[in-house]
Every structure is written in structure tokens, then in C-alpha cells.
Protein backbone atom coordinates (compact mmCIF):
# COMPACT_ATOMS: atom_id res chain seq x y z
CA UNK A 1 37.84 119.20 -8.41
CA UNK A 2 34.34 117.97 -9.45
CA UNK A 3 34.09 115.08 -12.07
CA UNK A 4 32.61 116.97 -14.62
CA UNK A 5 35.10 119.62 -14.48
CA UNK A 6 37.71 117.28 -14.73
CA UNK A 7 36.67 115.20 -17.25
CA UNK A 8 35.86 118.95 -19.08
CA UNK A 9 40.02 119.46 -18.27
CA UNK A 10 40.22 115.88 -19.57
CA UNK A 11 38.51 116.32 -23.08
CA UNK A 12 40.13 120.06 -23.68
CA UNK A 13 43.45 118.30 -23.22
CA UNK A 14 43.17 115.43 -25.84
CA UNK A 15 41.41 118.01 -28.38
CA UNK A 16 44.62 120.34 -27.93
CA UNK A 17 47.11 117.47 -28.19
CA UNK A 18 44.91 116.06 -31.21
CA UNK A 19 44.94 119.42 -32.93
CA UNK A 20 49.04 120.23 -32.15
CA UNK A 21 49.66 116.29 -33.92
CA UNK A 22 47.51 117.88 -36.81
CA UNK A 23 49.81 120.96 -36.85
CA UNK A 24 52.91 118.51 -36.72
CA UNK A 25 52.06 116.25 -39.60
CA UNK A 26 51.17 119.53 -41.92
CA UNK A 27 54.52 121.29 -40.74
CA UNK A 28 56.57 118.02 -41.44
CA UNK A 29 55.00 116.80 -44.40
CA UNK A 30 54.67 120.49 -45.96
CA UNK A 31 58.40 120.50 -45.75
CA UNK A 32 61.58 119.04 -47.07
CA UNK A 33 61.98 115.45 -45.16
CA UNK A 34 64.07 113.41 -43.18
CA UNK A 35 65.94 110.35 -44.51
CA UNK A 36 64.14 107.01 -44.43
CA UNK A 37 65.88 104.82 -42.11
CA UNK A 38 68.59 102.70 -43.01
CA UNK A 39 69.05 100.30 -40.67
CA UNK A 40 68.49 97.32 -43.40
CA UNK A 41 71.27 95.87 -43.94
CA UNK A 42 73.40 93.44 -46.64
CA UNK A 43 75.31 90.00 -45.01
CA UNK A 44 78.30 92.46 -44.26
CA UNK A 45 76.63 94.61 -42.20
CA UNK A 46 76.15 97.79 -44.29
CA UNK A 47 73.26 99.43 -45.11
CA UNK A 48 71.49 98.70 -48.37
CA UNK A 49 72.09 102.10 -49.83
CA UNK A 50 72.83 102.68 -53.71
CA UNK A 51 73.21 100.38 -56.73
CA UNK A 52 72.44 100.13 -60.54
CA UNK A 53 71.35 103.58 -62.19
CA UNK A 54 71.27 105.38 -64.94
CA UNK A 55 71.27 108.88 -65.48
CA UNK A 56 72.45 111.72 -68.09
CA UNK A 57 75.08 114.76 -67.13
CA UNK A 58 74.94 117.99 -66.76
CA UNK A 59 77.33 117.77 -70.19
CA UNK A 60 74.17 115.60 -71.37
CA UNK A 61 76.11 112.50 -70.75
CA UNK A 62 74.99 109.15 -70.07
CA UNK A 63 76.43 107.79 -66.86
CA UNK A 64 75.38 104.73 -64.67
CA UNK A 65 76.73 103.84 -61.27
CA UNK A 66 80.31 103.04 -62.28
CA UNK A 67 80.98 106.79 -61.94
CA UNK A 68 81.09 106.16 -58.77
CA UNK A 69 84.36 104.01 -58.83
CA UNK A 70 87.84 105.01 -58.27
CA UNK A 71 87.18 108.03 -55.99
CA UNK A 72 85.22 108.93 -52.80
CA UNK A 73 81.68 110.24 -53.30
CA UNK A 74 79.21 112.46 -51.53
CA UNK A 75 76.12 111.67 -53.48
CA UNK A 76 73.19 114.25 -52.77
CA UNK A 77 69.70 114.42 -54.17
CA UNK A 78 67.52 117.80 -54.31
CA UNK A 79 66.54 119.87 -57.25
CA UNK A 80 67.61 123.51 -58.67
CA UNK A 81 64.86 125.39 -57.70
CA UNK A 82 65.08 124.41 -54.00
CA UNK A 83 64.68 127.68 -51.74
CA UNK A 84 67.04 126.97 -48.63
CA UNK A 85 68.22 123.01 -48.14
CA UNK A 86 70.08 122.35 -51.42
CA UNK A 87 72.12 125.42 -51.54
CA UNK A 88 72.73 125.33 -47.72
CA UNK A 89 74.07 122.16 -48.04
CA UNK A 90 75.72 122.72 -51.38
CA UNK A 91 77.31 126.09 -49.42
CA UNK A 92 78.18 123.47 -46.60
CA UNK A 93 79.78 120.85 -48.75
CA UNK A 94 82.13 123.90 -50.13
CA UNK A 95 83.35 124.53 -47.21
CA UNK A 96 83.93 120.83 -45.97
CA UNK A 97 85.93 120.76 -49.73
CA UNK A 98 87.78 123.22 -47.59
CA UNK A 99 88.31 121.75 -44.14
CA UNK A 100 89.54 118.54 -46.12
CA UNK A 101 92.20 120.54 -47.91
CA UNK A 102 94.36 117.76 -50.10
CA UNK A 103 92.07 114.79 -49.05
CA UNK A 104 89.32 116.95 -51.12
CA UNK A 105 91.48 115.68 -54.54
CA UNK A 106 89.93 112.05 -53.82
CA UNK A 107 86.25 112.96 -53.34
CA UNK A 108 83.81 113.95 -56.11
CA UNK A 109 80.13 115.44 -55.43
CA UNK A 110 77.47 113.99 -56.85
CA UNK A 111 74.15 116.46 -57.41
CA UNK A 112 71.20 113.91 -58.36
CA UNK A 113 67.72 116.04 -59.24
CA UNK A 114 64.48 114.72 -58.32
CA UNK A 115 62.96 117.71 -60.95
CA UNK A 116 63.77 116.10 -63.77
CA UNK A 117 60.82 117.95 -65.48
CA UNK A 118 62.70 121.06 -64.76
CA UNK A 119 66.08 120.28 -64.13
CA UNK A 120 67.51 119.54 -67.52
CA UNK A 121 71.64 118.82 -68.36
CA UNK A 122 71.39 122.99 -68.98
CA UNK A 123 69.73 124.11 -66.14
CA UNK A 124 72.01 121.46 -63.93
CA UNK A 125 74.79 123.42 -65.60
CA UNK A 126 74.52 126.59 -64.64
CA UNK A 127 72.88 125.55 -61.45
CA UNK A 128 76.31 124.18 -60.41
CA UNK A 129 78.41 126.93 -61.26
CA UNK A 130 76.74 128.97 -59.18
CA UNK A 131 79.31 131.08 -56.74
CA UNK A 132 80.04 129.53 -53.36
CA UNK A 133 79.16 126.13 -54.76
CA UNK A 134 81.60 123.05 -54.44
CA UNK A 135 83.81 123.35 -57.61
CA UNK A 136 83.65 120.64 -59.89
CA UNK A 137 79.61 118.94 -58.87
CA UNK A 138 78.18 116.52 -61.26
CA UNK A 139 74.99 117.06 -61.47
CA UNK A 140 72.63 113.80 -63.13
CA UNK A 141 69.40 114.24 -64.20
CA UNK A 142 66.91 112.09 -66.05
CA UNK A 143 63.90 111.02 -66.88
CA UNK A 144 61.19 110.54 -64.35
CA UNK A 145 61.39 106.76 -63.76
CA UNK A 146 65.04 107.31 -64.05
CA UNK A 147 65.15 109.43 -61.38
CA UNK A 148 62.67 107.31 -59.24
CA UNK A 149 65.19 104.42 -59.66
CA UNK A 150 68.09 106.04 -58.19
CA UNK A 151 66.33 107.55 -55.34
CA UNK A 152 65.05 104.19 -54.78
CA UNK A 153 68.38 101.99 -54.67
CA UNK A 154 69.24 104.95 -51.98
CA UNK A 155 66.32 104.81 -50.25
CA UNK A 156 65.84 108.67 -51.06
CA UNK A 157 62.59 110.07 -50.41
CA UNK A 158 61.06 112.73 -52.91
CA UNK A 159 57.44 113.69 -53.74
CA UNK A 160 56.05 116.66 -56.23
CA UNK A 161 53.81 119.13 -54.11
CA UNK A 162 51.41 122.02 -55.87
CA UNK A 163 50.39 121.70 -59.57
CA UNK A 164 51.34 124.49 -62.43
CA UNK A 165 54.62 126.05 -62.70
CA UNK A 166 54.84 126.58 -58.30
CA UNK A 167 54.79 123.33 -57.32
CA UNK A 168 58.03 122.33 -55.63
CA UNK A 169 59.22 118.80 -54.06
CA UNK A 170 59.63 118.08 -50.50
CA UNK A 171 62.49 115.14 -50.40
CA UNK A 172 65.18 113.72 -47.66
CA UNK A 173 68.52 116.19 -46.94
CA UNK A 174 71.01 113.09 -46.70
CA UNK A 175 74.57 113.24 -48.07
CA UNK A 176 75.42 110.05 -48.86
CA UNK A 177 79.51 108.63 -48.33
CA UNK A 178 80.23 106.25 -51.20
CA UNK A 179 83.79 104.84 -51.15
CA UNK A 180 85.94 104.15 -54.18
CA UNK A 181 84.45 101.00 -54.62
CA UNK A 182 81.09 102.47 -55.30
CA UNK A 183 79.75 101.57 -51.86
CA UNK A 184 78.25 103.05 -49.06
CA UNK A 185 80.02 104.00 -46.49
CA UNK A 186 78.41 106.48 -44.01
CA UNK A 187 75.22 108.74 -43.44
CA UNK A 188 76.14 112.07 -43.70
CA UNK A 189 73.57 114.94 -41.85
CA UNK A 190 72.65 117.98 -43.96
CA UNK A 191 73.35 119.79 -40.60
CA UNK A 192 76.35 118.23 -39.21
CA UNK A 193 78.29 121.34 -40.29
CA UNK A 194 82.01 121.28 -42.54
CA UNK A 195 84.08 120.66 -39.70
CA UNK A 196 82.32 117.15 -38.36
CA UNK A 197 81.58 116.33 -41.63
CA UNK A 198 85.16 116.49 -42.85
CA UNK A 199 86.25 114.48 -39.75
CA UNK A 200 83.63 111.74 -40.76
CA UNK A 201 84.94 111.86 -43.95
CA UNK A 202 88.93 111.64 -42.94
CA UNK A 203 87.98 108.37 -40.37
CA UNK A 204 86.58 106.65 -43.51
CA UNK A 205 89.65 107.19 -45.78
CA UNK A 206 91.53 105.82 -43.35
CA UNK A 207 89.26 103.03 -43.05
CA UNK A 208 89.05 102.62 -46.70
């Protein structure tokens, strides 16, 4: 093949690999993300993930991170007027309440908004008690700086995209495990599915 034409093959090939990483950022950044990573860690080992907050109820209710303690958590952060993540995985930690049978009488779910412009105690309310969601979510809302705490401690990722009444927020799908003494345990997948993520759930009780 002639030089030219080859480095013509060349230059057509970078300019279509340049324009599908274009394509790739706008899909993944004009959706919901991934988790950050967690791989920091304390001196035992875990991840640094949770801590101090404060936030109100869906009862209006102010509660800080000591709600945690005492039971098994699955703490989730997303916002009512989320199209297709937060009720799949609401739907999907239903039917892990499910798979876990008895063992679900230890865990509580924890529904934190990152709306809190929109999401107030009422709207969290009847959010909640919407059918084919877990019984029994608490769902914590706040103000904005409030909110922005908590996601931070659990190195949640959320950002506001649009302007007007249809903007909506992209932010990370992870579940997080908190054990009874109000500290993380495990990464849980938004699409690990009820039966996987009750068996990850069972070999930490057991751990304790």
C-alpha cells in the first residue's frame, strides 16, 4: 500500500477512535455513574466509607449516623424522580428482603436523596410507599450541604444536570452494607441481582 494511502488509513483511524472516546464520555457522563473507587482504606483494612451525618426523615425527623447502630444496613443514595436506577434497585432490594426471609428482620434500608430541593420528608413519604418497594425504607433528606456531607463520608458521587424544573442528577448506583456497628462492611452492585446479593449479605452476618 502506498505511504500516502496509509498514512490517509492512519489519520481516518485516530479521527474515528477520537470521535467514538467523544461519544463515550457524553454517554457516561450524560448518565447515572459508577461508584468512585474505594480502595482507601482505615489501619484495619476497610474502606473509608460512611461517618458523621445529619439528616431529617421522611417523618421530618432529625437523625444522624447513630441510626445506623444496632441493625444491618443497606444504605442507598438516589432521588424520587429517578426514571429507571432507583426504582430498579429499590424493586431489587424487595426482592433480596425476600430471598433473606427471617435474616431480613435484622437489616433496615436506608433511602438517602441527593434532590433535596425536591425531595422533601413528604415527597420521601409517599415515594417509599410506593408498591413493590422494600417495606419499611427510611428515606433522609436534607438540606443541600447536608446532603453533600453524607454523600461525601461515602464517597457517593452526585451532580445536578439541566436547569428549570427538568433537570435531573446523574449519581453512583452503590448499595452500601453497614453492619450493626454502623460500619461498612461490603460494596454491594446495583446489578448483582436478589439472589447474590442476599448471599453477600448472609456471609457477612455470619461474619459479623
Amino acid at each position: 500500500m502506498p505511504r500516502r494511502t496509509v498514512l490517509l488509513f492512519a489519520g481516518a483511524c485516530i479521527a474515528i477512535a477520537a470521535a467514538l472516546a467523544v461519544v463515550t464520555m457524553v454517554v457516561v457522563t450524560g448518565r447515572e455513574q459508577s461508584a468512585p473507587s474505594l480502595s482507601a482504606s482505615s489501619e484495619t483494612g476497610q474502606p473509608m466509607v460512611g461517618g458523621p451525618f445529619q439528616l431529617v426523615d421522611q417523618e421530618g425527623r432529625t437523625v444522624d449516623q447513630t441510626m445506623l447502630e444496632g441493625r444491618w444496613s443497606l444504605v442507598f443514595f438516589g432521588f424520587t424522580y429517578c426514571p429507571d436506577f432507583c426504582p430498579t434497585t429499590l424493586a431489587t432490594l424487595a426482592a433480596t428482603q425476600a430471598q433473606l426471609g427471617a435474616d431480613a428482620e435484622k437489616m433496615q434500608i436506608v433511602f438517602i436523596s441527593i434532590d433535596p430541593e425536591r425531595d422533601t420528608p413528604q415527597a420521601l413519604k409517599d415515594y417509599l410507599s410506593s408498591d413493590g418497594f422494600p417495606r419499611g425504607v427510611i428515606g433522609l433528606t436534607g438540606t443541600p450541604d447536608q446532603v453533600a456531607a453524607a454523600a461525601k463520608v461515602y464517597r457517593a458521587y452526585f451532580q445536578k444536570v439541566g436547569e428549570g424544573d427538568a433537570y435531573t442528577m446523574n449519581h453512583s448506583l452503590t448499595v452500601y452494607l453497614m453492619g450493626p456497628d454502623g460500619q461498612f462492611r461490603s460494596a454491594i452492585a446495583h446489578d448483582l441481582g436478589p439472589d447474590k446479593s442476599a448471599e453477600l449479605i448472609r456471609r457477612a452476618m455470619a461474619r459479623g
